[in-house]
PDB file of N, CA and C in Angstrom:
ATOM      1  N   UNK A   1       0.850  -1.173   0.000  1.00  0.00           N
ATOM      2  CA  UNK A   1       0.000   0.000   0.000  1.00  0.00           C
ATOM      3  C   UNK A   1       0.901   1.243   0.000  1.00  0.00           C
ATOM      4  N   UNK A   2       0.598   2.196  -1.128  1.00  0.00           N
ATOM      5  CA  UNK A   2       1.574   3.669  -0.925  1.00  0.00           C
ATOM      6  C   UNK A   2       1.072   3.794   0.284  1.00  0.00           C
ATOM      7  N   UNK A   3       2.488   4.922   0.666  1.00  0.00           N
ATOM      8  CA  UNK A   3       2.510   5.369   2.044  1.00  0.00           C
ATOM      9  C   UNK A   3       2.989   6.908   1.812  1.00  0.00           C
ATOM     10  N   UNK A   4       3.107   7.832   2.685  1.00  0.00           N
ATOM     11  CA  UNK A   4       3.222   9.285   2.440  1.00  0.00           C
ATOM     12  C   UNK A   4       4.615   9.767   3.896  1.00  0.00           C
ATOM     13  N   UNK A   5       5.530  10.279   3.275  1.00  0.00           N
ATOM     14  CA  UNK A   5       6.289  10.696   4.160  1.00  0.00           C
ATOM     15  C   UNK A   5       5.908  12.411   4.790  1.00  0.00           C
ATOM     16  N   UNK A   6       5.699  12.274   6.053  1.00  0.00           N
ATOM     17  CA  UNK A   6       4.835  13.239   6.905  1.00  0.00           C
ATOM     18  C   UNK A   6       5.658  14.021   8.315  1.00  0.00           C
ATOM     19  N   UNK A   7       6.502  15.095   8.142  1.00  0.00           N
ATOM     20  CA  UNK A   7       7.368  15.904   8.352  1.00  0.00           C
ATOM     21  C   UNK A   7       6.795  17.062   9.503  1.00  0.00           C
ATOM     22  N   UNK A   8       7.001  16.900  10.465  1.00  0.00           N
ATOM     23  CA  UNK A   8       6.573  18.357  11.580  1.00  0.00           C
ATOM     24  C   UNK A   8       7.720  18.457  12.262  1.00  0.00           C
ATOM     25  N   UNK A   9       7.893  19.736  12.200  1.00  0.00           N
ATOM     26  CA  UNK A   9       8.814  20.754  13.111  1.00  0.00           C
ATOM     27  C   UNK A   9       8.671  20.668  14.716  1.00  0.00           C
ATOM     28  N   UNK A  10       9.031  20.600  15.545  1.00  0.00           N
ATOM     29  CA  UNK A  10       8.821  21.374  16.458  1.00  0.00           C
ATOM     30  C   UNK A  10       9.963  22.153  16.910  1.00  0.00           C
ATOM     31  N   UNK A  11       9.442  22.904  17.708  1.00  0.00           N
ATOM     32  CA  UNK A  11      10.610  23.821  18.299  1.00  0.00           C
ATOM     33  C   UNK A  11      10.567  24.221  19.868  1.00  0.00           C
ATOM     34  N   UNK A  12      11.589  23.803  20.545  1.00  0.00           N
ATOM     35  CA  UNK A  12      12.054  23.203  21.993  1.00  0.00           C
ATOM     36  C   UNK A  12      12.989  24.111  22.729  1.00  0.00           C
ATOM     37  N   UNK A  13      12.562  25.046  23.346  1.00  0.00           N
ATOM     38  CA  UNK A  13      13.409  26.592  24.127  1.00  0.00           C
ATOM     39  C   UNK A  13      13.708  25.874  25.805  1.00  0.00           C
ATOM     40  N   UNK A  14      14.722  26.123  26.274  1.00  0.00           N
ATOM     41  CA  UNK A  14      14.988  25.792  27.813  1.00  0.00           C
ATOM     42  C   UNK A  14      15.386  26.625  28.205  1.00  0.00           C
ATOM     43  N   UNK A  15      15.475  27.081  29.214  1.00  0.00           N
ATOM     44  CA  UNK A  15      16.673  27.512  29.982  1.00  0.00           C
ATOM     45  C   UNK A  15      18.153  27.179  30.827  1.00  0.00           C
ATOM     46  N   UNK A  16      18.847  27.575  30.333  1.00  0.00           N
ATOM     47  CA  UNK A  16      20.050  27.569  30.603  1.00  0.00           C
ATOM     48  C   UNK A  16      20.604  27.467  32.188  1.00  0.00           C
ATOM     49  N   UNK A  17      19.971  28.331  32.571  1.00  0.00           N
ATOM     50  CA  UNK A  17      19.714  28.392  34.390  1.00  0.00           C
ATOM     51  C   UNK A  17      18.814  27.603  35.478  1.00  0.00           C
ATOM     52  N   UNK A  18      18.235  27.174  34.503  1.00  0.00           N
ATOM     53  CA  UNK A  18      16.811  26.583  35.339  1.00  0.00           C
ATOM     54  C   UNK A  18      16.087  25.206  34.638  1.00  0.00           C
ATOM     55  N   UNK A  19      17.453  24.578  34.677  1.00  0.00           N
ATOM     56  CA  UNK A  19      16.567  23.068  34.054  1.00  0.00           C
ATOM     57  C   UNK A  19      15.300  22.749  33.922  1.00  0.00           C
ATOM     58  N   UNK A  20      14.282  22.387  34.258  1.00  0.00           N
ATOM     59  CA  UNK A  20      12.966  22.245  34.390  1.00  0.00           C
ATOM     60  C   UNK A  20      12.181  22.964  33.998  1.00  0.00           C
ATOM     61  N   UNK A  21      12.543  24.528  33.467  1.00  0.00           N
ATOM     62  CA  UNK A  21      12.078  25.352  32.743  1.00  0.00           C
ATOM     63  C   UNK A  21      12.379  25.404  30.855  1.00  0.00           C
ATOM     64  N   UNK A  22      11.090  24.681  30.419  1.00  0.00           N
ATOM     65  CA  UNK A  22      11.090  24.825  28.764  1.00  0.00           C
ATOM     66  C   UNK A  22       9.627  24.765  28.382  1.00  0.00           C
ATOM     67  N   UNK A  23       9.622  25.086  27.187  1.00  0.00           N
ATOM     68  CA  UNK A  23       8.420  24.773  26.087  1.00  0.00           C
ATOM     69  C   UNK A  23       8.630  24.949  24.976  1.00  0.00           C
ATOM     70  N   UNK A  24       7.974  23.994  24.059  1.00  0.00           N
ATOM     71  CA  UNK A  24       7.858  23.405  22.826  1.00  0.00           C
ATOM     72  C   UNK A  24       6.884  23.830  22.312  1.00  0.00           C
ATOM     73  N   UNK A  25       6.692  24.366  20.617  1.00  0.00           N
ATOM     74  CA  UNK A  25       5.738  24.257  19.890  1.00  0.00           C
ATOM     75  C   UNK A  25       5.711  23.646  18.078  1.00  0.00           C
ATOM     76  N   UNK A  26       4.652  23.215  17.499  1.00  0.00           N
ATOM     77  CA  UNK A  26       5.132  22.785  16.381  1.00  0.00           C
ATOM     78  C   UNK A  26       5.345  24.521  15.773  1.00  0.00           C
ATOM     79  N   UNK A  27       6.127  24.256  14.743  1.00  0.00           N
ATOM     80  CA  UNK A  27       6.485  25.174  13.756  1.00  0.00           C
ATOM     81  C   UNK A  27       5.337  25.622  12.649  1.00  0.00           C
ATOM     82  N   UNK A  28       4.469  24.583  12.104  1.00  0.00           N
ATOM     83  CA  UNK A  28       3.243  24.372  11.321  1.00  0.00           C
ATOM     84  C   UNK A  28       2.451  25.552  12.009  1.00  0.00           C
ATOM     85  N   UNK A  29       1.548  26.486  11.645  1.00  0.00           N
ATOM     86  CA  UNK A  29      -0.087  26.720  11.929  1.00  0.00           C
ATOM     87  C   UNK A  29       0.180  27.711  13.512  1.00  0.00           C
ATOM     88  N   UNK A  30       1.852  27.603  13.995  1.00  0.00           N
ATOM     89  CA  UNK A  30       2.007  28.518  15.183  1.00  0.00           C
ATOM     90  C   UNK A  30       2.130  29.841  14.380  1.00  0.00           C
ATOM     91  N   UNK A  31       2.073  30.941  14.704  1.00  0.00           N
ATOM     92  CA  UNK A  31       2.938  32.334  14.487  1.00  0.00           C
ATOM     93  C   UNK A  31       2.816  33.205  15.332  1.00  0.00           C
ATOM     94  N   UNK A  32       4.185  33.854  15.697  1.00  0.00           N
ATOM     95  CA  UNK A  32       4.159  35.017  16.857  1.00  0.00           C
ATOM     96  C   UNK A  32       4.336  36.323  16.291  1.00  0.00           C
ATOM     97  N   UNK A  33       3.356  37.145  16.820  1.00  0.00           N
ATOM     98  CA  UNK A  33       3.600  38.782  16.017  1.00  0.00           C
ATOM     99  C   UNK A  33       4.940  39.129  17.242  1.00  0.00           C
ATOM    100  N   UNK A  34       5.013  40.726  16.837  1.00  0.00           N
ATOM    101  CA  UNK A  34       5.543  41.324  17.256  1.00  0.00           C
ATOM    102  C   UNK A  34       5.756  41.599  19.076  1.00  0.00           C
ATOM    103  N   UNK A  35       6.535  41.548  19.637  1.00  0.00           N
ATOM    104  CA  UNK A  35       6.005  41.562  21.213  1.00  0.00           C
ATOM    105  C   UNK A  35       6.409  40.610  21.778  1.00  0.00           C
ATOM    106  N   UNK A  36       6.383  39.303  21.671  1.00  0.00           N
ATOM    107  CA  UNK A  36       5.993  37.950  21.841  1.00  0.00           C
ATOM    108  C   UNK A  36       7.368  37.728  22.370  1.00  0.00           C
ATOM    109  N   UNK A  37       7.612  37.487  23.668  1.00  0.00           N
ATOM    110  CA  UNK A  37       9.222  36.758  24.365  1.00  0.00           C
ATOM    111  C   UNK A  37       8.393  35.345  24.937  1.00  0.00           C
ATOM    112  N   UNK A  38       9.504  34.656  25.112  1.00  0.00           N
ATOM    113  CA  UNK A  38       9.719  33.098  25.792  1.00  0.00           C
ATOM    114  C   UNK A  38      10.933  33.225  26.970  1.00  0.00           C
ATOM    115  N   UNK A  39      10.344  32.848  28.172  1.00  0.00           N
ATOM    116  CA  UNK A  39      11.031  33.602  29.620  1.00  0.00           C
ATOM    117  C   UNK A  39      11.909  34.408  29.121  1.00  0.00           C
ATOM    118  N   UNK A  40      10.940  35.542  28.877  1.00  0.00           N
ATOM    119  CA  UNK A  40      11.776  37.283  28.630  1.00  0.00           C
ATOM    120  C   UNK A  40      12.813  37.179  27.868  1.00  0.00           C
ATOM    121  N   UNK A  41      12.987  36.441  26.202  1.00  0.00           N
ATOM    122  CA  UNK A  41      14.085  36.740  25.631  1.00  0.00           C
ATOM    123  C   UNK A  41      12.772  36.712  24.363  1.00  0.00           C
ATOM    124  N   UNK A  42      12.873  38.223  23.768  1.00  0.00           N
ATOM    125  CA  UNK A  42      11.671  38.100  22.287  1.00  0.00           C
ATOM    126  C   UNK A  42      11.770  37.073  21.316  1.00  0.00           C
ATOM    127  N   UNK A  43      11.079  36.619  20.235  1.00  0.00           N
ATOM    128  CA  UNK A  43      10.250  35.853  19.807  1.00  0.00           C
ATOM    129  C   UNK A  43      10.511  36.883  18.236  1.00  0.00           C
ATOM    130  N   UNK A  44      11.803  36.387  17.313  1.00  0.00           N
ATOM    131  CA  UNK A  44      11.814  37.410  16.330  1.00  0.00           C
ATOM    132  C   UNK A  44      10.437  36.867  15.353  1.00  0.00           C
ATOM    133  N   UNK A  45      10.003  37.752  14.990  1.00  0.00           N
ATOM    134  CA  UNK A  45       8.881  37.361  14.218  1.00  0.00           C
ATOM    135  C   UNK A  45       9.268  36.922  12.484  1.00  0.00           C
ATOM    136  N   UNK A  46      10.569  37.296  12.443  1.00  0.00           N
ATOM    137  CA  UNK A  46      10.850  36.666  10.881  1.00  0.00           C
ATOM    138  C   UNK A  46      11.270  35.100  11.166  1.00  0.00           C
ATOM    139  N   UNK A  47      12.518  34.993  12.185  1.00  0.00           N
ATOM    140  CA  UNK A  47      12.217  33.647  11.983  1.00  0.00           C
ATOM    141  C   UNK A  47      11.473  32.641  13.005  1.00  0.00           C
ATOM    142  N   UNK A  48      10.468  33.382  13.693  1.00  0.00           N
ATOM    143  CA  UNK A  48       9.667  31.987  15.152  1.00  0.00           C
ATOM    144  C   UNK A  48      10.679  31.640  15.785  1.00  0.00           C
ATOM    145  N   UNK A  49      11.612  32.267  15.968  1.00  0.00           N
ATOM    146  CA  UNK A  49      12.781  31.393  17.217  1.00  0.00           C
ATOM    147  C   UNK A  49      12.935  32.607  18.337  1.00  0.00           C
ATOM    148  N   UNK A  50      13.419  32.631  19.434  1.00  0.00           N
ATOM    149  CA  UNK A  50      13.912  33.004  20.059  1.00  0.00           C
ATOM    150  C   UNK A  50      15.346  34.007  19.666  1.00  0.00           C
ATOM    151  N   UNK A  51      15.309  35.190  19.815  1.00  0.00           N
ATOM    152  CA  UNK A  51      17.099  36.132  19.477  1.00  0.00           C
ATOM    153  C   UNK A  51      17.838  35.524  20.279  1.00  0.00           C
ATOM    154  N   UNK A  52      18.780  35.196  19.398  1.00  0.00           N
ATOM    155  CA  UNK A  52      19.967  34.260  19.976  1.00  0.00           C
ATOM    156  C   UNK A  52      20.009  34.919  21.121  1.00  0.00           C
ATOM    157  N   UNK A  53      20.713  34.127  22.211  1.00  0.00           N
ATOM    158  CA  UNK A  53      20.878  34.832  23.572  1.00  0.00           C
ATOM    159  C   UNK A  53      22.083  33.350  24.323  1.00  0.00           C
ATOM    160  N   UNK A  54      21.843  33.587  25.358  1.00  0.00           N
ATOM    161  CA  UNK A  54      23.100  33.478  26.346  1.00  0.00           C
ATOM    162  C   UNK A  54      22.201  31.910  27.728  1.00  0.00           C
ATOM    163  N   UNK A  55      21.224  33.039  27.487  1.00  0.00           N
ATOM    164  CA  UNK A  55      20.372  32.623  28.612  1.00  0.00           C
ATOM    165  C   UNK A  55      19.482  31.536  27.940  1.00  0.00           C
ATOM    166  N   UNK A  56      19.200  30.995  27.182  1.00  0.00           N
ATOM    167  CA  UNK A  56      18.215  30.035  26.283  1.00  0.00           C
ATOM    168  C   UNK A  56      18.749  29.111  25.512  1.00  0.00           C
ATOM    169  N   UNK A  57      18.082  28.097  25.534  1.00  0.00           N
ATOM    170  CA  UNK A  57      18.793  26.807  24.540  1.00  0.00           C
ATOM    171  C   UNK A  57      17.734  26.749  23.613  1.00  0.00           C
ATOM    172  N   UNK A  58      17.544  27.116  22.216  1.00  0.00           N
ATOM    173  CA  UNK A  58      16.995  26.300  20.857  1.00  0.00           C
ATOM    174  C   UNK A  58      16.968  25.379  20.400  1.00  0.00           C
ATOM    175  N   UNK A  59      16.002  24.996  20.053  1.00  0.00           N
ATOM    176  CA  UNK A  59      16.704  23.348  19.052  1.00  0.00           C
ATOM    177  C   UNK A  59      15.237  22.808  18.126  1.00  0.00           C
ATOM    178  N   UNK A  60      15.675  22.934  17.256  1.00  0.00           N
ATOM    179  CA  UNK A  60      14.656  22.438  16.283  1.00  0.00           C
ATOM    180  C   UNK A  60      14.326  20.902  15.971  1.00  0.00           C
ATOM    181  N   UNK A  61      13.355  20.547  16.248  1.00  0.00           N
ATOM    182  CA  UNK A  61      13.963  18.642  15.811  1.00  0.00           C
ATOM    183  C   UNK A  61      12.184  18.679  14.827  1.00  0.00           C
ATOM    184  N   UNK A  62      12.255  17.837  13.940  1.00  0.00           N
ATOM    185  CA  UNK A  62      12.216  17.326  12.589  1.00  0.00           C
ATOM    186  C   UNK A  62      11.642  15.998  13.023  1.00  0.00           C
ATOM    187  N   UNK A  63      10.297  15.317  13.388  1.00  0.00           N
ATOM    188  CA  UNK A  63       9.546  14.404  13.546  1.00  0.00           C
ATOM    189  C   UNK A  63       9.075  13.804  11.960  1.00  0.00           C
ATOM    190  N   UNK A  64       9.737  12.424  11.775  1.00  0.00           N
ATOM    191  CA  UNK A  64       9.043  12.348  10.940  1.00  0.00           C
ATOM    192  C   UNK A  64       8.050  11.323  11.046  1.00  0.00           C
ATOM    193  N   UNK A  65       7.060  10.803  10.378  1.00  0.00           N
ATOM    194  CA  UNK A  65       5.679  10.306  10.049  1.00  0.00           C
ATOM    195  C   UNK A  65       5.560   9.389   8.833  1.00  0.00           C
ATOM    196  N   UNK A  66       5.368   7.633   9.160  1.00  0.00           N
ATOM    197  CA  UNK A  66       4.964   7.472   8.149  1.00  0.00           C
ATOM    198  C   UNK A  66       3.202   7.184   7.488  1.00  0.00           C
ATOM    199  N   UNK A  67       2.724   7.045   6.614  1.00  0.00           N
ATOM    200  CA  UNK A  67       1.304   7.151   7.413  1.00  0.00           C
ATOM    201  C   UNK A  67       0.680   6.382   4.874  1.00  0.00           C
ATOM    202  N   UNK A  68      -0.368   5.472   5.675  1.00  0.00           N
ATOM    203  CA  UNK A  68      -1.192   4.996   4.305  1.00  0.00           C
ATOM    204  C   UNK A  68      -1.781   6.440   3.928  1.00  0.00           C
ATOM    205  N   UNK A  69      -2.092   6.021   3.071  1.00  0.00           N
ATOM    206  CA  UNK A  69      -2.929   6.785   2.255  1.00  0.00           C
ATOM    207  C   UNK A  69      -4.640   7.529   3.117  1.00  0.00           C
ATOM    208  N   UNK A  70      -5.295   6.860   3.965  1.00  0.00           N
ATOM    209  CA  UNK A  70      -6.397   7.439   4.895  1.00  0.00           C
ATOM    210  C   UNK A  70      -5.763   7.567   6.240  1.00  0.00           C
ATOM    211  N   UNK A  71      -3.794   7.798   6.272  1.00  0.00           N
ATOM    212  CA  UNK A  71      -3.186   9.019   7.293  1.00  0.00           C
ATOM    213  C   UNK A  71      -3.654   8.467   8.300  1.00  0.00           C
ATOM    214  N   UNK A  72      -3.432   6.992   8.398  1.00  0.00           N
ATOM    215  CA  UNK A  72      -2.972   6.113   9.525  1.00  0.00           C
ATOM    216  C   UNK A  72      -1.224   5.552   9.703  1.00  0.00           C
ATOM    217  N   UNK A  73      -0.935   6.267  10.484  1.00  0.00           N
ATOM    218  CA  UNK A  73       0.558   6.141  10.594  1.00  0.00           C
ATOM    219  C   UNK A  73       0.840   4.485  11.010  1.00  0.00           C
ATOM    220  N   UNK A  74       1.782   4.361   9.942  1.00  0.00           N
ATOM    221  CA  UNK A  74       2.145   2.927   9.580  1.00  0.00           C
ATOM    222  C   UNK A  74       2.729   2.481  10.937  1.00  0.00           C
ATOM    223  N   UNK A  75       3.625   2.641  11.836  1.00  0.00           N
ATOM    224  CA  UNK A  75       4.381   2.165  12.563  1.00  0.00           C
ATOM    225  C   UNK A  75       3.201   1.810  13.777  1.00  0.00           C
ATOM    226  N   UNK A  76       2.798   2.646  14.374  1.00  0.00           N
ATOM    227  CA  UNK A  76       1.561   2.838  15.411  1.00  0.00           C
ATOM    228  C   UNK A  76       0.521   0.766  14.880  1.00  0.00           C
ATOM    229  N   UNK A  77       0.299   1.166  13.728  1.00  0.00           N
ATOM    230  CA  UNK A  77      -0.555   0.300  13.237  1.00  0.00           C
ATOM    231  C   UNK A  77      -0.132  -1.159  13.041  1.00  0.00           C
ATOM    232  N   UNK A  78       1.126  -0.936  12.745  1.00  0.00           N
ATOM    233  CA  UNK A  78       1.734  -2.026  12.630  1.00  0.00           C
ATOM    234  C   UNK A  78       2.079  -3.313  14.132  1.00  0.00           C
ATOM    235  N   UNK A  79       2.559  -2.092  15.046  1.00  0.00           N
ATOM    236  CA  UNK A  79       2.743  -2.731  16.260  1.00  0.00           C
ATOM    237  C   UNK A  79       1.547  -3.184  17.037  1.00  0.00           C
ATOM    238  N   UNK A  80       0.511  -2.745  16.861  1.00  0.00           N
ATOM    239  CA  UNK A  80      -1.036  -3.193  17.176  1.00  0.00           C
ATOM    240  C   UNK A  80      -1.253  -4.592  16.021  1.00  0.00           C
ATOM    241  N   UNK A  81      -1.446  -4.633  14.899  1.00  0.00           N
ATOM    242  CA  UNK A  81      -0.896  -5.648  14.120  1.00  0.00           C
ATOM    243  C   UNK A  81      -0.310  -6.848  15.031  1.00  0.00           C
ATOM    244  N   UNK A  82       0.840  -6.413  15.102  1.00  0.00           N
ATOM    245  CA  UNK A  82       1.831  -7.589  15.533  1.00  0.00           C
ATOM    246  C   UNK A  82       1.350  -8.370  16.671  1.00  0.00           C
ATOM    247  N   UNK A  83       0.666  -7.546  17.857  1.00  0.00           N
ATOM    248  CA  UNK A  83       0.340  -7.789  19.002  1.00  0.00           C
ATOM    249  C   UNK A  83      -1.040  -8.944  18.934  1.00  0.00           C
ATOM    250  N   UNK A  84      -2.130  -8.156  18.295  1.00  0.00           N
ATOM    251  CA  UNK A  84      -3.217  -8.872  18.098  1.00  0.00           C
ATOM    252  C   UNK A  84      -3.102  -9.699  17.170  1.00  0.00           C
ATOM    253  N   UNK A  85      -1.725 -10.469  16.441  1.00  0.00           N
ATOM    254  CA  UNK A  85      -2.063 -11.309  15.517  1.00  0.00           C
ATOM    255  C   UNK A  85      -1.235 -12.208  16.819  1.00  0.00           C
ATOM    256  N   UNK A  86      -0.036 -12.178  18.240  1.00  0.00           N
ATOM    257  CA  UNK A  86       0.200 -13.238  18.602  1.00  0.00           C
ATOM    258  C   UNK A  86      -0.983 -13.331  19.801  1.00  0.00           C
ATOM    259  N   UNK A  87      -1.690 -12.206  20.041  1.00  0.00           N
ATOM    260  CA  UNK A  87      -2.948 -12.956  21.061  1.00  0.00           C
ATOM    261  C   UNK A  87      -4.174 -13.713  20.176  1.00  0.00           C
ATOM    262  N   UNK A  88      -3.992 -13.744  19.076  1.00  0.00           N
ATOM    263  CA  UNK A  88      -4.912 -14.828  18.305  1.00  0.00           C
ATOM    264  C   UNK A  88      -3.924 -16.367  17.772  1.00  0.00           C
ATOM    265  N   UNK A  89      -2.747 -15.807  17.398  1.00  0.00           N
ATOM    266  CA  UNK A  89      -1.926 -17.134  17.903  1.00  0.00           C
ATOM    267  C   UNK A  89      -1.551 -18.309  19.733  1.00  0.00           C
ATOM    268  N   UNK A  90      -2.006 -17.643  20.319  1.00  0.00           N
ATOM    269  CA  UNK A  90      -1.863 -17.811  21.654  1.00  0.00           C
ATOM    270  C   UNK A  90      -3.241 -18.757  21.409  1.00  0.00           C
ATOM    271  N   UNK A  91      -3.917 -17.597  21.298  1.00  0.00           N
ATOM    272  CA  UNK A  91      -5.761 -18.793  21.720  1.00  0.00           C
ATOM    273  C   UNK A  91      -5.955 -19.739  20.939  1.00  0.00           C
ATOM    274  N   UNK A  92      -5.031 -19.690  19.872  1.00  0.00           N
ATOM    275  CA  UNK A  92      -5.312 -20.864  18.904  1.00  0.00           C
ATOM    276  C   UNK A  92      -4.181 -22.224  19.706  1.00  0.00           C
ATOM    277  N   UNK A  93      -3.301 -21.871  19.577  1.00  0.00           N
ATOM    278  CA  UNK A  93      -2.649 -22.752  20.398  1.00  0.00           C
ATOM    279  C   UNK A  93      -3.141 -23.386  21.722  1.00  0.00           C
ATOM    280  N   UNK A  94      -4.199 -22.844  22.527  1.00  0.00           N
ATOM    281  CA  UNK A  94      -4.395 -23.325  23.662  1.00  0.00           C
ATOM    282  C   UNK A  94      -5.246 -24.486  23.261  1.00  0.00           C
ATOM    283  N   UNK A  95      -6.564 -23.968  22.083  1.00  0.00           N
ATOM    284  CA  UNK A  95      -7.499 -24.518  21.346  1.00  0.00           C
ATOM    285  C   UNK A  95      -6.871 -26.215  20.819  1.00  0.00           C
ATOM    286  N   UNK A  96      -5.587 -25.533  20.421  1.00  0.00           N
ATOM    287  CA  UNK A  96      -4.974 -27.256  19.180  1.00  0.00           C
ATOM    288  C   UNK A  96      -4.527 -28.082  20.509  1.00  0.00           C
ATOM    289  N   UNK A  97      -3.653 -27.484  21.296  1.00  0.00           N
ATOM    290  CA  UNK A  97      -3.013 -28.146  21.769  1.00  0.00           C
ATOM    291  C   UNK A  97      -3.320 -28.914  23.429  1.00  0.00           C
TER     292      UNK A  97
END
């Protein structure tokens, strides 16, 4: 069955000082106007990231997706697959044997 290779951004800010302090958003369908900081370092509006700084960690990571054609992601489906074909091998075996 074709399958479709399916690509999202996200984008992952921390702090430098304060481990436990971050947030993530996808890159897709987000946009920040003008104004807009992430713990008080602005939010350039050309490129959605954070102005380089001192105090903040960036990092872009690149999720990818594989998914049929009615955008059921193959892997997800597959491992459900695998599972429910050995709990129907199991009951059959109890059945023969």
């Amino acid at each position: 069955m074709p399958q479709k290779k399916v690509e999202t951004e996200r984008v992952s800010v921390s702090s430098k000082t304060s481990p436990k302090s971050s947030v993530s958003w996808s890159r897709q369908g987000v946009y920040f106007g003008s104004g807009v900081s992430v713990m008080g370092v602005p939010i350039s509006p050309t490129t959605q990231l954070p102005i380089p700084n001192d105090e903040l960690e960036t990092q872009i990571v690149t999720w990818v997706d594989f998914q049929f054609e009615n955008g059921i992601s193959v892997l997800p489906f597959l491992k459900t697959s695998f599972k429910n074909t050995n709990e129907i091998i199991d009951l059959l075996k109890k059945e023969i044997l």
